[in-house]
PDB file of N, CA and C in Angstrom:
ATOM      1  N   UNK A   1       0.837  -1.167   0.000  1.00  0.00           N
ATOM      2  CA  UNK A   1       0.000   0.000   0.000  1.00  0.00           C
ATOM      3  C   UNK A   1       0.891   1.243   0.000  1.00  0.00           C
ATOM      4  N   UNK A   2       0.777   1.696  -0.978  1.00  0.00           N
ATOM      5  CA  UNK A   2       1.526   3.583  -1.019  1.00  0.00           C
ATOM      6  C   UNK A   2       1.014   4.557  -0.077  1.00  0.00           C
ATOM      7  N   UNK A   3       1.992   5.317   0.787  1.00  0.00           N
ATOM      8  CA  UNK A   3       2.232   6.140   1.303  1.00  0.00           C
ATOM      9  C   UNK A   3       1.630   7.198   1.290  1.00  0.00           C
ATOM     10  N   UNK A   4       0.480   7.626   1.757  1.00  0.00           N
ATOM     11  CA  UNK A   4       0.416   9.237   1.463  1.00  0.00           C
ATOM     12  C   UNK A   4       0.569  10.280   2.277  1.00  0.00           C
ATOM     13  N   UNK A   5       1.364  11.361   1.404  1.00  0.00           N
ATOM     14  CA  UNK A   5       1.957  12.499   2.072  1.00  0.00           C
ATOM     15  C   UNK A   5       0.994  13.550   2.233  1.00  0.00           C
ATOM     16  N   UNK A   6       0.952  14.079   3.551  1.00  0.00           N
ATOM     17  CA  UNK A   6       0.182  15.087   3.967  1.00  0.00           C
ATOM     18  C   UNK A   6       0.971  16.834   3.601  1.00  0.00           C
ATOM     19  N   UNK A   7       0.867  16.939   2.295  1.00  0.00           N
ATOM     20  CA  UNK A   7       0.860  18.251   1.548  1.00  0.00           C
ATOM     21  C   UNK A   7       0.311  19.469   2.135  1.00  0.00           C
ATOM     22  N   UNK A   8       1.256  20.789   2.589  1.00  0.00           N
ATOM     23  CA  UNK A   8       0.503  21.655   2.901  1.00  0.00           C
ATOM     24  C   UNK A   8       0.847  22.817   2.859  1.00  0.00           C
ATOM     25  N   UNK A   9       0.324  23.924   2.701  1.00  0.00           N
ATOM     26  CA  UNK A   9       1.536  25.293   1.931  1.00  0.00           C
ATOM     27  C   UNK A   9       1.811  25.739   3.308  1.00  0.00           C
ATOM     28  N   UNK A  10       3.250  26.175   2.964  1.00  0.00           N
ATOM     29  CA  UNK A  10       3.955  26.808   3.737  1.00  0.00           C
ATOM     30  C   UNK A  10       4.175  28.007   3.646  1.00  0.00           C
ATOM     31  N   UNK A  11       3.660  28.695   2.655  1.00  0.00           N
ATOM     32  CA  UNK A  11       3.474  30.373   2.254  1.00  0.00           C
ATOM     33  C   UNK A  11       2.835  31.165   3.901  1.00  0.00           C
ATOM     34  N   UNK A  12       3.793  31.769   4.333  1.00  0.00           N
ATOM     35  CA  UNK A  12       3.665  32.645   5.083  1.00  0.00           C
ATOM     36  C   UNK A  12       3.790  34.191   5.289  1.00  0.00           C
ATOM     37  N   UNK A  13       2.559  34.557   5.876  1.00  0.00           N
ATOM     38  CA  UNK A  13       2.501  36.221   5.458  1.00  0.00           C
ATOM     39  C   UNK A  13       3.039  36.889   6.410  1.00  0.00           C
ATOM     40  N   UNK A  14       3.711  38.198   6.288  1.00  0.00           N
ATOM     41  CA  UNK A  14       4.089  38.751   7.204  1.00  0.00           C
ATOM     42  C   UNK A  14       3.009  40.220   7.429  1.00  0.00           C
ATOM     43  N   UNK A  15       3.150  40.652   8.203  1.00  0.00           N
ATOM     44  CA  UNK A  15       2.217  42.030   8.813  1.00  0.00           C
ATOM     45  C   UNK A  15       3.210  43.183   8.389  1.00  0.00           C
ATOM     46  N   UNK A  16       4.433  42.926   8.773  1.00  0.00           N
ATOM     47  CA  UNK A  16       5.411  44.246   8.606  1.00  0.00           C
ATOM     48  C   UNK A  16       5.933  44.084   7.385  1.00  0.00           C
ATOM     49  N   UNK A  17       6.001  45.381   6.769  1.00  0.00           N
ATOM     50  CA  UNK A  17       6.859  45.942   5.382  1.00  0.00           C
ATOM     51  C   UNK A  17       8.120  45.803   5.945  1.00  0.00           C
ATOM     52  N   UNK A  18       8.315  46.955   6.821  1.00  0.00           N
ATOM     53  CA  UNK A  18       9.755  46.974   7.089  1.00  0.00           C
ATOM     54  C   UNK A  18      10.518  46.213   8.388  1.00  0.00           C
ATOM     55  N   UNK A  19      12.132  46.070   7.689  1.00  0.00           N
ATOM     56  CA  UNK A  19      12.520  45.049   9.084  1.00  0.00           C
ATOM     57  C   UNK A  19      12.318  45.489  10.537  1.00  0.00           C
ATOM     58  N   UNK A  20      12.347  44.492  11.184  1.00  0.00           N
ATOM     59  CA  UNK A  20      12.382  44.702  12.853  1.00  0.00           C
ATOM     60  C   UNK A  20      13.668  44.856  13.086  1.00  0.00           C
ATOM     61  N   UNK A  21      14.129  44.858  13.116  1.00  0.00           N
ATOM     62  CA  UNK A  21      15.989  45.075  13.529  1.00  0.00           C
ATOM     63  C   UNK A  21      16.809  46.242  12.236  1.00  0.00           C
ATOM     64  N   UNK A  22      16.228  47.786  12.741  1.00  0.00           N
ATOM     65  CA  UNK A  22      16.478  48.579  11.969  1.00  0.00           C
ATOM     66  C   UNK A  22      17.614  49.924  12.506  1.00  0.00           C
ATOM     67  N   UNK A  23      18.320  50.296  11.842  1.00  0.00           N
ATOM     68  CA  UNK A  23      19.182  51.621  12.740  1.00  0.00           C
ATOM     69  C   UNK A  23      17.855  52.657  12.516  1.00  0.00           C
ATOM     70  N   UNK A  24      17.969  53.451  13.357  1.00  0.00           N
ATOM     71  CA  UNK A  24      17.407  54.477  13.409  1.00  0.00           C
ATOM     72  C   UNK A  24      17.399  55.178  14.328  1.00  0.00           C
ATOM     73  N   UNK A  25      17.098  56.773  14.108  1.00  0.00           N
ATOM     74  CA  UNK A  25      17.423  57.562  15.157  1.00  0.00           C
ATOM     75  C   UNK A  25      15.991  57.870  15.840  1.00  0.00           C
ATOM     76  N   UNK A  26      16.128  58.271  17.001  1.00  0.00           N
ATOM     77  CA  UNK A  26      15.068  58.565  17.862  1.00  0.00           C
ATOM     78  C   UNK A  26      13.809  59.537  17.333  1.00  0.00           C
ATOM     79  N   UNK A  27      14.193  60.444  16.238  1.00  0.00           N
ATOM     80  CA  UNK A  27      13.296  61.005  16.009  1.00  0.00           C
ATOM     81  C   UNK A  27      12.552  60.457  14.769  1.00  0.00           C
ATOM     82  N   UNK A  28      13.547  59.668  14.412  1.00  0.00           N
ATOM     83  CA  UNK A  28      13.061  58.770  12.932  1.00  0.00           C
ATOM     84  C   UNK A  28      12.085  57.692  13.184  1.00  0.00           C
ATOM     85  N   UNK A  29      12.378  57.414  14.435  1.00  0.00           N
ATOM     86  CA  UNK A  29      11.770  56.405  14.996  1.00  0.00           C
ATOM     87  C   UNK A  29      10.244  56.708  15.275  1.00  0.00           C
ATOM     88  N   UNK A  30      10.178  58.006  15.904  1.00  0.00           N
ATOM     89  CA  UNK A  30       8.824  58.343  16.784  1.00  0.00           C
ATOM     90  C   UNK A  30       8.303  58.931  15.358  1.00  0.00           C
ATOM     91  N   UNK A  31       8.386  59.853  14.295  1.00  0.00           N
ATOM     92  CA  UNK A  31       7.774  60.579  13.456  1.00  0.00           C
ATOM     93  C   UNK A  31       7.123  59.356  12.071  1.00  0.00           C
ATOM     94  N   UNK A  32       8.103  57.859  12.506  1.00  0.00           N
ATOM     95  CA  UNK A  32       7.812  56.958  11.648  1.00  0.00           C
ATOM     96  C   UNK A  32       5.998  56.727  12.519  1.00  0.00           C
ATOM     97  N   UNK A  33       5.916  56.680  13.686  1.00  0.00           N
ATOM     98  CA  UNK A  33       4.470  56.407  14.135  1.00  0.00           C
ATOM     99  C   UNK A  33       3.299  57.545  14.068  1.00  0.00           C
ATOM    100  N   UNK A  34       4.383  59.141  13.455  1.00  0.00           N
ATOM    101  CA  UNK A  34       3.285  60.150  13.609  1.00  0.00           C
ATOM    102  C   UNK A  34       2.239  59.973  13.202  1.00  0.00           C
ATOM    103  N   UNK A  35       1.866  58.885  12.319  1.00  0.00           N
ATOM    104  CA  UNK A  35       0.340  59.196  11.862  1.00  0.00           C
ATOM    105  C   UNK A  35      -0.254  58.127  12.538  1.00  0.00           C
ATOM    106  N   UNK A  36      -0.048  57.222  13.399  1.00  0.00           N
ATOM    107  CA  UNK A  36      -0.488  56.800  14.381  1.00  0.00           C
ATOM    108  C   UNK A  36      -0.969  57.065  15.435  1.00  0.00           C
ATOM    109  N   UNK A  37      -0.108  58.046  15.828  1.00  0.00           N
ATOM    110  CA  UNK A  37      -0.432  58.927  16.992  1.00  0.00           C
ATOM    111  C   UNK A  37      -1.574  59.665  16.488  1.00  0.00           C
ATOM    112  N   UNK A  38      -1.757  60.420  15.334  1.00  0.00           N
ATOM    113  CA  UNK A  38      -2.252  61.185  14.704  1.00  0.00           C
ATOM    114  C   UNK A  38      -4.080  60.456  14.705  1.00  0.00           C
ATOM    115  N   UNK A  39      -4.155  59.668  14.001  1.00  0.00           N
ATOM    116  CA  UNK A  39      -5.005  58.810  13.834  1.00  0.00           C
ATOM    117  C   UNK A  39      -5.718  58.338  15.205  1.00  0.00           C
ATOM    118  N   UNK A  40      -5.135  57.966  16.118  1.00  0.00           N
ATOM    119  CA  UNK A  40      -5.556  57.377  17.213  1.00  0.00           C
ATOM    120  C   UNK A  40      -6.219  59.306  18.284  1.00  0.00           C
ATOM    121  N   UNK A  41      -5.681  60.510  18.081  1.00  0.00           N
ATOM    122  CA  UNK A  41      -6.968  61.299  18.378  1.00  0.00           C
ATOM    123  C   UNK A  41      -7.811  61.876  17.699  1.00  0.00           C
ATOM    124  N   UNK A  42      -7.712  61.330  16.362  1.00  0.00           N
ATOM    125  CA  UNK A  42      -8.763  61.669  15.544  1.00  0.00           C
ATOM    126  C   UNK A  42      -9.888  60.599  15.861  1.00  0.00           C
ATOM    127  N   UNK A  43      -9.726  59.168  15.750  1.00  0.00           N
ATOM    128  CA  UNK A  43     -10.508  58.137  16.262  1.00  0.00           C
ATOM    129  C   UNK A  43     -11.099  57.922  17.509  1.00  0.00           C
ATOM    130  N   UNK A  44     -10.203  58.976  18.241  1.00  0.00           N
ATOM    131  CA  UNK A  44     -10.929  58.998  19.624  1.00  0.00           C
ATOM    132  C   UNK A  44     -12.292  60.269  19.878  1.00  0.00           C
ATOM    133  N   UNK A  45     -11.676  61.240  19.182  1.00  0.00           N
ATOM    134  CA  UNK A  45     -12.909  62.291  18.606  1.00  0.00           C
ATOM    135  C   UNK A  45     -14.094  61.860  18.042  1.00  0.00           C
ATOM    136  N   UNK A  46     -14.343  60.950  17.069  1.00  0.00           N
ATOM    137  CA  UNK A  46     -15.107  60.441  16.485  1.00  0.00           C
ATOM    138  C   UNK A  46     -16.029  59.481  17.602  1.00  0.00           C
ATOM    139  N   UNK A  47     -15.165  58.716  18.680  1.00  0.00           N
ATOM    140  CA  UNK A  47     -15.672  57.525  19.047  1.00  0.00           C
ATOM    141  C   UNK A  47     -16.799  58.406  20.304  1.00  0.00           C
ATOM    142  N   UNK A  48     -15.279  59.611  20.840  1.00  0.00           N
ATOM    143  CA  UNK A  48     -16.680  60.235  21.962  1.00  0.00           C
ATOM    144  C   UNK A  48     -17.546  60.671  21.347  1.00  0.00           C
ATOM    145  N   UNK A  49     -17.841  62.132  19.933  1.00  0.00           N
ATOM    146  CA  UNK A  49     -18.900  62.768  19.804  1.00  0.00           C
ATOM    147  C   UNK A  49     -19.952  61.759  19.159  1.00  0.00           C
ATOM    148  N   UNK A  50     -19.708  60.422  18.982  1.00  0.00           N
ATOM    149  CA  UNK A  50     -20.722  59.766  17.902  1.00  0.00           C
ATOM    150  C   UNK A  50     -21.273  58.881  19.183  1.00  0.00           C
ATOM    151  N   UNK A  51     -20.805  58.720  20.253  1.00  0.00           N
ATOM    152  CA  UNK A  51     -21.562  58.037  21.334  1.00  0.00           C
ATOM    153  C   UNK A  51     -22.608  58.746  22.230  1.00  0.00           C
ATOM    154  N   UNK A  52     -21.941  60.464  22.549  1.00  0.00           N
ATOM    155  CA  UNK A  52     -23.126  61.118  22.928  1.00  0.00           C
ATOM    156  C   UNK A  52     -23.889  61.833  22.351  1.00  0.00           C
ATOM    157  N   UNK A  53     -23.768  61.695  20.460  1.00  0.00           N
ATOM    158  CA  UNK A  53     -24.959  61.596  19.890  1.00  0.00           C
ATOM    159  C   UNK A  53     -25.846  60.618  20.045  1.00  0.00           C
ATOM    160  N   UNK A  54     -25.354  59.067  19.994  1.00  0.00           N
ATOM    161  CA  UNK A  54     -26.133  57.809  20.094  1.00  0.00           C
ATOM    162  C   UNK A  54     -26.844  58.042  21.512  1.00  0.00           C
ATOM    163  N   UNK A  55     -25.928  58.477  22.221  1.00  0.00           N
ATOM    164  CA  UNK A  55     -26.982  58.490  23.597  1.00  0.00           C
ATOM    165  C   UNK A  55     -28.327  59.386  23.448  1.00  0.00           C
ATOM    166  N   UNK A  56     -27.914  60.677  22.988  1.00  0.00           N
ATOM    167  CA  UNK A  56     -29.196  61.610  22.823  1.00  0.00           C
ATOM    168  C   UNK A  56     -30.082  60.933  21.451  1.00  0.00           C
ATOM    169  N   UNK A  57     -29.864  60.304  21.185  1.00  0.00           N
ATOM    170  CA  UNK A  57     -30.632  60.106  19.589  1.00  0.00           C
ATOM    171  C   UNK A  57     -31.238  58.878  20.273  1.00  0.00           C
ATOM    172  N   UNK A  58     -30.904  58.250  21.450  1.00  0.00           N
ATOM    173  CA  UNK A  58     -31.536  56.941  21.748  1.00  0.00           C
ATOM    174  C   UNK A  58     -33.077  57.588  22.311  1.00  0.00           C
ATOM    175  N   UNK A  59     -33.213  58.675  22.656  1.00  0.00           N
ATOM    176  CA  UNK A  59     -34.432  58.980  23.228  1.00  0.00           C
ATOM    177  C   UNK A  59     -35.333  59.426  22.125  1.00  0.00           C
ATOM    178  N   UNK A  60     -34.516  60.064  21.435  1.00  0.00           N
ATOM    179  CA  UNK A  60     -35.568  60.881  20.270  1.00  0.00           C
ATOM    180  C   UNK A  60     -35.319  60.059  18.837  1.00  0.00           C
ATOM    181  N   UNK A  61     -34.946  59.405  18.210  1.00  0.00           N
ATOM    182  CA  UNK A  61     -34.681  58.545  16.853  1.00  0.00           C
ATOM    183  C   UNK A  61     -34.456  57.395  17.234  1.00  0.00           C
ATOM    184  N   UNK A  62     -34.567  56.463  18.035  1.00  0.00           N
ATOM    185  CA  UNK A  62     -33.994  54.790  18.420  1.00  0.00           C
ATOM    186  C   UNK A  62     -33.596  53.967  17.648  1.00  0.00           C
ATOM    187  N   UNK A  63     -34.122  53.806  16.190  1.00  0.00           N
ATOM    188  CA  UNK A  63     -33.530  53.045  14.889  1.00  0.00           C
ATOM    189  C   UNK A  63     -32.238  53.766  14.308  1.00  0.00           C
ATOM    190  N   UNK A  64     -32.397  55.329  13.981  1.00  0.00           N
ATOM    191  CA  UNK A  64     -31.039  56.023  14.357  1.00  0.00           C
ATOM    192  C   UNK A  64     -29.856  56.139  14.717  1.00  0.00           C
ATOM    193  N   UNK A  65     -30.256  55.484  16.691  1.00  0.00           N
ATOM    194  CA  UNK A  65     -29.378  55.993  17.485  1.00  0.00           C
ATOM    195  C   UNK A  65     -28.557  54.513  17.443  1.00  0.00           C
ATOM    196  N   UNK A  66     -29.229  53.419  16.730  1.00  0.00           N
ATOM    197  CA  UNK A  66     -28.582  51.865  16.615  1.00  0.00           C
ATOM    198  C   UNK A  66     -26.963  52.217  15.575  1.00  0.00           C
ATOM    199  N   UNK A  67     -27.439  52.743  14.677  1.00  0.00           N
ATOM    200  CA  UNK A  67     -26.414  52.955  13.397  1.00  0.00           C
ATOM    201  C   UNK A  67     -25.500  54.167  13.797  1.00  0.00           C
ATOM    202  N   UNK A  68     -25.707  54.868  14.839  1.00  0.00           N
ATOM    203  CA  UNK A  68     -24.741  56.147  15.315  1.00  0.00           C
ATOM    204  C   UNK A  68     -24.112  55.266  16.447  1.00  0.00           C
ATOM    205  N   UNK A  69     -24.521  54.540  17.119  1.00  0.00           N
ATOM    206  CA  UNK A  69     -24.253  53.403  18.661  1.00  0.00           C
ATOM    207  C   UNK A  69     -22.500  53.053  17.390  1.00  0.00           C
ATOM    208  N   UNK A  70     -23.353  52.164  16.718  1.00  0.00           N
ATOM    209  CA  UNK A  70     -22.590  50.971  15.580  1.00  0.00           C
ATOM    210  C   UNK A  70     -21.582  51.702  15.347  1.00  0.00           C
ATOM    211  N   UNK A  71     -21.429  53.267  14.686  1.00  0.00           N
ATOM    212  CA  UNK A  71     -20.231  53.845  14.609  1.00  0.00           C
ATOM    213  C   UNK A  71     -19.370  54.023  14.799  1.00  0.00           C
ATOM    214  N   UNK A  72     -19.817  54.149  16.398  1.00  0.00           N
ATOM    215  CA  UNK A  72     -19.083  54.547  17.521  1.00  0.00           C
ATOM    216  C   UNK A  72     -18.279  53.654  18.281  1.00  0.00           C
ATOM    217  N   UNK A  73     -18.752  52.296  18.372  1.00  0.00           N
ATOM    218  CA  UNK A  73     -18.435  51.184  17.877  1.00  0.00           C
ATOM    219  C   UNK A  73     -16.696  50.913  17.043  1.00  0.00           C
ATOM    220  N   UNK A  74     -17.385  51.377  16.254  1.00  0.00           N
ATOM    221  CA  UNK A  74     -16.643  50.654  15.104  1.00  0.00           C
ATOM    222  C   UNK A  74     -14.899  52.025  15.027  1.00  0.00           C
ATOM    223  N   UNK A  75     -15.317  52.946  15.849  1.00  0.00           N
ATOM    224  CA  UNK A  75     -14.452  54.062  15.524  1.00  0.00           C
ATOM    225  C   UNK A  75     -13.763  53.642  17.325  1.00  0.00           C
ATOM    226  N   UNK A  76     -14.077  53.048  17.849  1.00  0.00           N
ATOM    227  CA  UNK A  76     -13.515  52.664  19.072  1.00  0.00           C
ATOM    228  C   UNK A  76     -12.345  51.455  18.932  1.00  0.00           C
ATOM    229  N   UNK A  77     -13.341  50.401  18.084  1.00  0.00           N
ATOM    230  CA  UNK A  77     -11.894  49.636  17.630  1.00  0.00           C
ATOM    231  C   UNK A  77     -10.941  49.864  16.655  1.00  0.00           C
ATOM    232  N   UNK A  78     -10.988  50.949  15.636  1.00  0.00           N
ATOM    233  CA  UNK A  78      -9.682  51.540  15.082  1.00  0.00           C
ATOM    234  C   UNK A  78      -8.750  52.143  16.313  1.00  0.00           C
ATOM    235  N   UNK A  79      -9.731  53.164  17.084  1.00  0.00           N
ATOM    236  CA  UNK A  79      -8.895  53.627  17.870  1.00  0.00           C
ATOM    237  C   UNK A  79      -7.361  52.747  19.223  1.00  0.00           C
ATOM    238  N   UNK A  80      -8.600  51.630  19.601  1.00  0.00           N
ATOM    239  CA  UNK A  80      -7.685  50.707  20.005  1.00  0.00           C
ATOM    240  C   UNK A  80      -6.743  50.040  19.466  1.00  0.00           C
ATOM    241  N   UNK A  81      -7.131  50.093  18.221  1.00  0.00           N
ATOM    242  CA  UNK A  81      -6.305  49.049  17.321  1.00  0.00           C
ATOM    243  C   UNK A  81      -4.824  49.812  17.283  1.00  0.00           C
ATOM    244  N   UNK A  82      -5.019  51.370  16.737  1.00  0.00           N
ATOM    245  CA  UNK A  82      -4.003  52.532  16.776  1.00  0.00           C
ATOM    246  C   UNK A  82      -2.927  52.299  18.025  1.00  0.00           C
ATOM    247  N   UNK A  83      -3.641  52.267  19.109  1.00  0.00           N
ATOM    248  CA  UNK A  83      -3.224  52.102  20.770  1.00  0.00           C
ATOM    249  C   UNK A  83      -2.274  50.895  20.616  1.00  0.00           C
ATOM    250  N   UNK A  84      -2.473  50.201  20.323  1.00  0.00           N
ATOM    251  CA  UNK A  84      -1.831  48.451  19.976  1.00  0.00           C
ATOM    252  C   UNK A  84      -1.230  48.568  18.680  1.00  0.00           C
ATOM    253  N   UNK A  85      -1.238  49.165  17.996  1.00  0.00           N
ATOM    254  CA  UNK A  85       0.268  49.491  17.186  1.00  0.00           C
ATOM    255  C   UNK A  85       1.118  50.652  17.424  1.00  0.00           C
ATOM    256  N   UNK A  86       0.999  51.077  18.081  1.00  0.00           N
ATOM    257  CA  UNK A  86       1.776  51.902  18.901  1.00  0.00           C
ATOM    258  C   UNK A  86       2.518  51.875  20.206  1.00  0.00           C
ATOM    259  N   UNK A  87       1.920  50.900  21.170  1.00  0.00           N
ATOM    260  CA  UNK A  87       2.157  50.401  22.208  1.00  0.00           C
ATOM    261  C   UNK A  87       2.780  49.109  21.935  1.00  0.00           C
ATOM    262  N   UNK A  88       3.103  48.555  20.447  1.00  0.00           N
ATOM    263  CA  UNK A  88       3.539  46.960  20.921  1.00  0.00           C
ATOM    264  C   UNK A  88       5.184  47.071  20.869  1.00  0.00           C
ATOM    265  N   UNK A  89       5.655  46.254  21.989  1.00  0.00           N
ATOM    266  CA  UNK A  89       7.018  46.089  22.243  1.00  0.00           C
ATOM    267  C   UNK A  89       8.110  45.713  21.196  1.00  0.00           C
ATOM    268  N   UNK A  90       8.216  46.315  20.231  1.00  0.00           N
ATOM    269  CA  UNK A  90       8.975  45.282  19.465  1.00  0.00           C
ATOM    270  C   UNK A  90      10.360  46.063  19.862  1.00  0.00           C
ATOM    271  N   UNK A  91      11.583  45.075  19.639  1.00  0.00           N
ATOM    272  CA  UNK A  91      12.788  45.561  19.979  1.00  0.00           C
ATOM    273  C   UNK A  91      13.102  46.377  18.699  1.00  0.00           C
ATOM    274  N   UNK A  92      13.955  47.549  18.962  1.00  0.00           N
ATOM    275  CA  UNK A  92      14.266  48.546  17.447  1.00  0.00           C
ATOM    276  C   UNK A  92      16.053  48.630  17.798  1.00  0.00           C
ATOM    277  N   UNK A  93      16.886  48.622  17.040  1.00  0.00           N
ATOM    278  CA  UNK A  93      17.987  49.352  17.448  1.00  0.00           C
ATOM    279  C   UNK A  93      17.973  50.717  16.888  1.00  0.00           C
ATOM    280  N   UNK A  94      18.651  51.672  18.174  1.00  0.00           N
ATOM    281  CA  UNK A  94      18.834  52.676  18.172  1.00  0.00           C
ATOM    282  C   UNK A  94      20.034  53.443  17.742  1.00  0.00           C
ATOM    283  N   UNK A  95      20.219  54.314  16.960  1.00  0.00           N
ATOM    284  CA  UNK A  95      21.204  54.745  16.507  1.00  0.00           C
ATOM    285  C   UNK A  95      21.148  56.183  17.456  1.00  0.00           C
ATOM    286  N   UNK A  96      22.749  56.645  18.519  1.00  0.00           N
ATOM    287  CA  UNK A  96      22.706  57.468  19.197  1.00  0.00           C
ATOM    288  C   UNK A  96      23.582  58.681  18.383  1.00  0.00           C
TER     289      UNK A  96
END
């Protein structure tokens, strides 16, 4: 009886463009996340004024205030998401 081989791709994706083990200088470093930073209080703007619209719209529009809720929502997990690429530990070398 022949053998059969359990075939399976090994194509693996990566998340990062650029390497993890990079020289760079401190300001190269932080202005590489400026639009992270950037992004994450714009997303936070969005997430408060679209929630205490949803709150006031829950009394007066209720089908409304579901799809302004959902927004707000949805502009909360970019914002976190921002928070967590910005906050994750990766080791960098530093060029002094």
């Amino acid at each position: 009886m022949a053998e059969e081989y359990d075939i399976r791709s090994t194509t693996v994706f990566a998340d990062a463009t650029r390497p993890m083990m990079k020289m760079n200088t401190r300001y190269g470093y932080l202005s590489g996340y400026e639009k992270f930073f950037k992004e994450r209080v714009r997303f936070r703007l969005y997430f408060i004024i679209l929630g205490l619209l949803g709150i006031y719209l829950l009394f007066t529009s209720p089908l409304l205030a579901a799809a302004v809720l959902a927004g707000s929502m949805y502009f909360y997990q970019l914002f976190a998401h921002r928070g967590f690429v910005i906050g994750s530990q990766r080791r960098i070398l530093q060029a002094m």
